[in-house]
Protein backbone atom coordinates (compact mmCIF):
# COMPACT_ATOMS: atom_id res chain seq x y z
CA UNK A 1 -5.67 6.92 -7.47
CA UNK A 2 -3.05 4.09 -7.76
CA UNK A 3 0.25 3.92 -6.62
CA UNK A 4 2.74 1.18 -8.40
CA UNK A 5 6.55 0.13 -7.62
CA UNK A 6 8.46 -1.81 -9.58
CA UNK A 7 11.15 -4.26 -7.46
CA UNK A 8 14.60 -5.34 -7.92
CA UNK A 9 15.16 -7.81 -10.31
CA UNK A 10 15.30 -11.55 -9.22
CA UNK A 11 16.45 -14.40 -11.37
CA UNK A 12 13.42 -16.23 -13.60
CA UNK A 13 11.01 -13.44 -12.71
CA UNK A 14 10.19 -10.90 -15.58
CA UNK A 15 8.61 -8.48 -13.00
CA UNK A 16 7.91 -8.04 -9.70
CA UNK A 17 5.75 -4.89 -8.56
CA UNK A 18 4.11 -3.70 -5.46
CA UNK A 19 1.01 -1.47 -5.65
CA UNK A 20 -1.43 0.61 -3.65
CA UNK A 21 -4.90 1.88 -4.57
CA UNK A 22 -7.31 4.12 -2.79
CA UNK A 23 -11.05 1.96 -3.09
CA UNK A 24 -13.23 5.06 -2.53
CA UNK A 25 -14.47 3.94 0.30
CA UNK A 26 -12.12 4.48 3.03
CA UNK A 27 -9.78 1.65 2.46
CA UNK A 28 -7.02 0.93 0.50
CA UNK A 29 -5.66 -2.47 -1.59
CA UNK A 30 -2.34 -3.43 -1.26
CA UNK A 31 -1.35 -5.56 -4.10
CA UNK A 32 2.11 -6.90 -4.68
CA UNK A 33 2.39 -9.23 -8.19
CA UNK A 34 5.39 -11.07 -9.76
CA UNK A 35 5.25 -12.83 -13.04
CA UNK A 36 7.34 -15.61 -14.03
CA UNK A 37 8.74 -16.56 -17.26
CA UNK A 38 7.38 -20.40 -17.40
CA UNK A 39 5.02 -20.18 -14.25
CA UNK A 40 1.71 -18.75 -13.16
CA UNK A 41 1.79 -15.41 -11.91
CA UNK A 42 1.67 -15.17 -8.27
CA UNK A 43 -0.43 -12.09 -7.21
CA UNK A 44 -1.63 -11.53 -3.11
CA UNK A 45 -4.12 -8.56 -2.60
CA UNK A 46 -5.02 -7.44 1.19
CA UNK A 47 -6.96 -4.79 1.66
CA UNK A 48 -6.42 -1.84 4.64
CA UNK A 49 -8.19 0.90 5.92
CA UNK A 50 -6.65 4.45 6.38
CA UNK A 51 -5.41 3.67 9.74
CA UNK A 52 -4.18 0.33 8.89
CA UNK A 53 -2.44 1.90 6.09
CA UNK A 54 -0.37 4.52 7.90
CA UNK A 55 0.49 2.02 10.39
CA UNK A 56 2.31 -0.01 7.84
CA UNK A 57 4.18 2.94 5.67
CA UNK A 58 5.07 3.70 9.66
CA UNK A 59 6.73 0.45 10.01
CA UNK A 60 8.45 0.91 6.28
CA UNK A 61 9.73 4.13 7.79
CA UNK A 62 11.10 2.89 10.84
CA UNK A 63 13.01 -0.24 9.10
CA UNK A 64 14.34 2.11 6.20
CA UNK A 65 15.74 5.02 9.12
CA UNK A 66 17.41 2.19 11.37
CA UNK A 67 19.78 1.20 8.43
């Protein structure tokens, strides 16, 4: 199972896209990617376990209520 987002639009960036997938072992990779139209794509990969996980969609909860 993988989970992908597609961001907002930024000037010189073709795409920029934040993703999620379940490693079958009881943790989960967080990967978010942008790729550039004359640069190296940057790409940064951490990896969570199910606990870890829900704490962080908590926190994306709380900011996205408070607004």
């Amino acid at each position: 199972m993988q989970y992908e987002q597609v961001a907002l639009t930024e000037p010189k960036v073709i795409e920029s896209t934040l993703g999620i997938a379940d490693n079958h072992d009881g943790t989960y990779t967080v990967t978010a990617a942008k790729q550039f139209t004359r640069k190296n794509d940057q790409v940064l990969s951490m990896k969570f376990t199910k606990n870890g996980l829900v704490v962080l969609t908590g926190y994306l909860r709380m900011i996205t209520e408070t607004e």
